[in-house]
Protein backbone atom coordinates (compact mmCIF):
# COMPACT_ATOMS: atom_id res chain seq x y z
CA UNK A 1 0.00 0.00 0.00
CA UNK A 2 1.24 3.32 -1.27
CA UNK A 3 0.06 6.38 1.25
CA UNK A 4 0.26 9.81 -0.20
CA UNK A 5 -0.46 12.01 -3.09
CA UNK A 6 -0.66 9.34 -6.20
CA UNK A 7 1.60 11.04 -8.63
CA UNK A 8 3.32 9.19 -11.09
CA UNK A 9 1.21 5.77 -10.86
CA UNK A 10 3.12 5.01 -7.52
CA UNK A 11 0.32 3.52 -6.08
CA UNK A 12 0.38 0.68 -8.86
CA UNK A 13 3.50 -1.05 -6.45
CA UNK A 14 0.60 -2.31 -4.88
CA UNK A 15 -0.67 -4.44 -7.79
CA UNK A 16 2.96 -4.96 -8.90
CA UNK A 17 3.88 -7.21 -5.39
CA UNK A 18 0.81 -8.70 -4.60
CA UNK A 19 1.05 -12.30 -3.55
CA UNK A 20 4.22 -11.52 -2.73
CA UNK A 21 6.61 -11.95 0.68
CA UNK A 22 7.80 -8.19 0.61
CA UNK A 23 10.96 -8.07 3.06
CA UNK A 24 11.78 -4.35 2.33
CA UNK A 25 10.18 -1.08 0.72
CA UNK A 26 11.85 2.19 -0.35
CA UNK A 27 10.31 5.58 -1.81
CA UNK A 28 12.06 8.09 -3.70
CA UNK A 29 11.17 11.33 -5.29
CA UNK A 30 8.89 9.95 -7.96
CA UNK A 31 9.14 6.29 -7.32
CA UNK A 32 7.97 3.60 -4.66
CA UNK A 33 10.07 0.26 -4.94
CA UNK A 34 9.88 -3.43 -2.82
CA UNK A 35 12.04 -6.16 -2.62
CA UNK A 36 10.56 -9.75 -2.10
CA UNK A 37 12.05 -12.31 -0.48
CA UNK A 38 13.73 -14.19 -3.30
CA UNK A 39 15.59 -11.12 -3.98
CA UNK A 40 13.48 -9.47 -6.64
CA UNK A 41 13.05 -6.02 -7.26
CA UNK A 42 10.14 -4.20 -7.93
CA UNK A 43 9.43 -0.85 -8.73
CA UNK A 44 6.58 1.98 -10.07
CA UNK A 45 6.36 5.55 -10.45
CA UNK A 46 7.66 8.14 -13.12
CA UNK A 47 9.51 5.88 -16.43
CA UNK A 48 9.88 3.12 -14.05
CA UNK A 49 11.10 0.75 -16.31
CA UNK A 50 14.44 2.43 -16.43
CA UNK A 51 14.25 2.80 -13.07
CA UNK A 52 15.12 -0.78 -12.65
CA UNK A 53 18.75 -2.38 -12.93
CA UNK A 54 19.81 -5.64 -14.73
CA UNK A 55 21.14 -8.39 -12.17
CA UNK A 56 24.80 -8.99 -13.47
CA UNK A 57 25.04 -12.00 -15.23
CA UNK A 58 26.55 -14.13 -12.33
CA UNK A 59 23.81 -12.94 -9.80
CA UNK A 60 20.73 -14.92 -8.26
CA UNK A 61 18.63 -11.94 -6.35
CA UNK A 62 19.25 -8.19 -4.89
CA UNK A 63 20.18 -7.26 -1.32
CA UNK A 64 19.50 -3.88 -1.02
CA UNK A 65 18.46 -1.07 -2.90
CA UNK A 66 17.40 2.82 -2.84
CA UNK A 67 15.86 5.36 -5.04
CA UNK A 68 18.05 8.62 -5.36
CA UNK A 69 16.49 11.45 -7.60
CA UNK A 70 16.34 9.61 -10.97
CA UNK A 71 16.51 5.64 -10.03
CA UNK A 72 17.75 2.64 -7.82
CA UNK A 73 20.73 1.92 -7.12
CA UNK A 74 21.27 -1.58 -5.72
CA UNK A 75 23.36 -4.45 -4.51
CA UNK A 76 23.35 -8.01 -6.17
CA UNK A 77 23.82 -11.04 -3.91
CA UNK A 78 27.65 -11.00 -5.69
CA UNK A 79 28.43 -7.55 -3.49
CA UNK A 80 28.62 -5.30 -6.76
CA UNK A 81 26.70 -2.62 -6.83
CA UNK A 82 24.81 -1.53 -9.66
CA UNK A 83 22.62 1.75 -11.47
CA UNK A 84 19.86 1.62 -13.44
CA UNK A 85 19.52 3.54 -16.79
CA UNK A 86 18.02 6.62 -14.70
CA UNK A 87 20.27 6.89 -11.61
CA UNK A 88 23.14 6.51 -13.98
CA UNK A 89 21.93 10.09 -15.55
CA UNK A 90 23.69 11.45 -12.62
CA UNK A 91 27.07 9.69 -13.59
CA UNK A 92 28.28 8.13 -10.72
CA UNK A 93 31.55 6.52 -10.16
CA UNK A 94 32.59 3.25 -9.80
CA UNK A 95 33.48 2.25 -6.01
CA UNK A 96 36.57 0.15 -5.33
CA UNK A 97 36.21 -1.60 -2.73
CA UNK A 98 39.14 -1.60 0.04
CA UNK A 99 41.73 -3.87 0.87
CA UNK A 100 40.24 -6.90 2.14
CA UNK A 101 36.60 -6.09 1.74
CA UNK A 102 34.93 -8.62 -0.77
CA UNK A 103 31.60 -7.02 -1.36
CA UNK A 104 28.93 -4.10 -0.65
CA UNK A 105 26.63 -5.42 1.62
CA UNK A 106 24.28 -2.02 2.16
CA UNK A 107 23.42 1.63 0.70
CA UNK A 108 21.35 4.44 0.99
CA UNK A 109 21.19 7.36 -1.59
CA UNK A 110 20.12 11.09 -0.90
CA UNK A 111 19.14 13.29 -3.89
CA UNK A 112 22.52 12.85 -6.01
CA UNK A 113 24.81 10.85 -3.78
CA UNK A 114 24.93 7.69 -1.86
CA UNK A 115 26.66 6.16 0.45
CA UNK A 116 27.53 2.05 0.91
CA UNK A 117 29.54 0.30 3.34
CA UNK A 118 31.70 -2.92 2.80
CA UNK A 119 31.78 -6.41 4.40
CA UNK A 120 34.30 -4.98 6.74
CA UNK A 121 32.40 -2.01 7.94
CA UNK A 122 34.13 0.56 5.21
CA UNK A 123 31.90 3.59 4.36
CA UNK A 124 31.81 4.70 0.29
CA UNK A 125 30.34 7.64 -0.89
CA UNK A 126 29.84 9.02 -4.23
CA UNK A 127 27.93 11.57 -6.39
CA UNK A 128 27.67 15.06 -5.97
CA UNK A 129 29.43 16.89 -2.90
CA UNK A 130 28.03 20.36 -2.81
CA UNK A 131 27.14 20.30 0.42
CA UNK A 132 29.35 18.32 1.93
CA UNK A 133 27.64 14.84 1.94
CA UNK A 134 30.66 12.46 0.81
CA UNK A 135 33.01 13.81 3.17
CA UNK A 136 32.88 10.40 5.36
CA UNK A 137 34.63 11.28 8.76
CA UNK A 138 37.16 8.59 9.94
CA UNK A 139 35.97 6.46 12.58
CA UNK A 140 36.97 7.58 16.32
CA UNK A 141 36.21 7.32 19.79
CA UNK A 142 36.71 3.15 19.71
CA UNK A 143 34.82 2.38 16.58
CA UNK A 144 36.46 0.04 14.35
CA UNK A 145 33.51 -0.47 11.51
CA UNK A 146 30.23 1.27 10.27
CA UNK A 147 27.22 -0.27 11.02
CA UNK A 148 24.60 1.69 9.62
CA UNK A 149 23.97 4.48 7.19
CA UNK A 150 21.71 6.69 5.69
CA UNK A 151 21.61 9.15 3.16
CA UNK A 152 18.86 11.96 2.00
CA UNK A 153 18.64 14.94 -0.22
CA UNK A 154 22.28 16.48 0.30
CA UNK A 155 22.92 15.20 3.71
CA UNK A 156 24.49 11.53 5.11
CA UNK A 157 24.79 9.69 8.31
CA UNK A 158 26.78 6.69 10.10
CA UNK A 159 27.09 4.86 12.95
CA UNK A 160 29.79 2.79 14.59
CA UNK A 161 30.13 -0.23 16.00
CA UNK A 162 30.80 1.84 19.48
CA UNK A 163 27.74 3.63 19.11
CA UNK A 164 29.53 7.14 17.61
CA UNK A 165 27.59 8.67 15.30
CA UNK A 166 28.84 11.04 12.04
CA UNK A 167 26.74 13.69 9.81
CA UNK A 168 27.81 15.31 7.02
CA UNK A 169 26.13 17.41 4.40
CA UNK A 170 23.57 20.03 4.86
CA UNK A 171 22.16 21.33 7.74
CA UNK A 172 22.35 17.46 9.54
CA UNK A 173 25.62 18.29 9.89
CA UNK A 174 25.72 21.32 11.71
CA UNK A 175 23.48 19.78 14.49
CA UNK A 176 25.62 17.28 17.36
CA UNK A 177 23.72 14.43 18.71
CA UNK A 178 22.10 14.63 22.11
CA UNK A 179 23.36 12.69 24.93
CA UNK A 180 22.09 9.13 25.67
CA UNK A 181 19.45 8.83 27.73
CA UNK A 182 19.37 6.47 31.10
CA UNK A 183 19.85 2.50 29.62
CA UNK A 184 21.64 3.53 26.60
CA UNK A 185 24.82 2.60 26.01
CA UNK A 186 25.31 3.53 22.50
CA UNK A 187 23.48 4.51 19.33
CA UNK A 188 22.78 1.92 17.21
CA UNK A 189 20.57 3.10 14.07
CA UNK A 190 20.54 6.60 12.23
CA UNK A 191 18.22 8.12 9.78
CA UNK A 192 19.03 11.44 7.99
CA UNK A 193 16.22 14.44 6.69
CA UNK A 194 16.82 17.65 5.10
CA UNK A 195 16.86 19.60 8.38
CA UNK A 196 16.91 17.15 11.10
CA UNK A 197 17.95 13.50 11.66
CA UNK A 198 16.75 10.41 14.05
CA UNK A 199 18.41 8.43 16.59
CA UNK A 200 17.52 4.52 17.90
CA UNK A 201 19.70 3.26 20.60
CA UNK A 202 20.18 -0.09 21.73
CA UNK A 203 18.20 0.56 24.69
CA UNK A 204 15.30 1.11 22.35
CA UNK A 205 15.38 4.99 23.06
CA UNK A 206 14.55 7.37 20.22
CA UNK A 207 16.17 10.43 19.71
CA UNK A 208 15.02 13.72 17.30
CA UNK A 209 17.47 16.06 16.65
């Protein structure tokens, strides 16, 4: 179910995955997309037939996925990640990975960037950097890996495996994150906006900031 103005067909997603075990949904600017559990992408909204990528030849299924302004961007089950026709409008560059890492395992994409992270924890980010948003801080304060990300409009966001947390970009950036509440040990989970971004830590607190 697609909730919202219906511009674009989005709503037809609906029709698209019925029947099916959805395991994760995304929305972009003009497009709502699903993922089933054998690893199949779906997608509707504006030209959404180039919105969808082409599993390399020596992939089975997807793993993740996003919409940035144009398309998805996504990961096969071989770690590579991968454009389709419309997100490539924006020209993106191709990632190497780091020494040691063997495959993308997650991303996110904002308006005209995105950011991925490796089977080691490595953060990637690529696109455009007017604001900031693929300046990727180097980990401190004990962390040794990224565990999550996120990525909107011009702005990005990480967290550590010690529960530090990073924002670059627009104004995300210029706010620091509050202090943990009582039970919380660390942050665990980020989520980026435009003007503000959202905490979970792994006491189950929620933070707005």
């Amino acid at each position: 179910m697609v909730i919202g103005l219906e511009l674009n067909n989005q709503q037809e997603i609906t029709d698209a995955t019925r029947g099916k075990k959805i395991v994760a949904v995304r929305t972009g600017a003009s497009h709502a997309g699903a993922r089933d559990a054998d690893g199949v992408l779906y997608a509707r909204g504006y030209d959404w037939e180039s919105a969808l990528p082409r599993l390399p030849a020596n992939a089975a299924k997807w793993v993740d996925f996003d919409f940035d302004a144009n398309g998805i961007i996504a990961i096969a089950d071989t770690g590579v990640i991968v454009h389709s026709a419309r997100s490539s409008i924006t020209g993106y560059p191709a990632l190497d990975l780091n020494a040691g890492a063997t495959k993308f395992v997650r991303v996110e994409a904002g308006w005209s960037h995105y950011v991925a992270i490796d089977d080691l924890g490595n953060a990637y980010a690529a696109g455009t950097n007017t604001e900031g948003q693929l300046d990727t801080p180097p980990l401190r304060n004990g962390g040794t890996r990224f565990v999550d990300i996120s990525a909107k409009f011009h702005s990005t966001g990480l967290v550590d495996d010690a529960g530090n947390v990073y924002v670059v970009g627009w104004t995300p950036g210029t706010l620091p994150p509050p202090a943990l509440r009582d039970g919380g040990t660390k942050f665990t989970d980020i989520e980026v906006g435009t003007r503000h971004y959202s905490l979970f830590d792994d006491a189950g607190n929620v933070y707005h900031v």
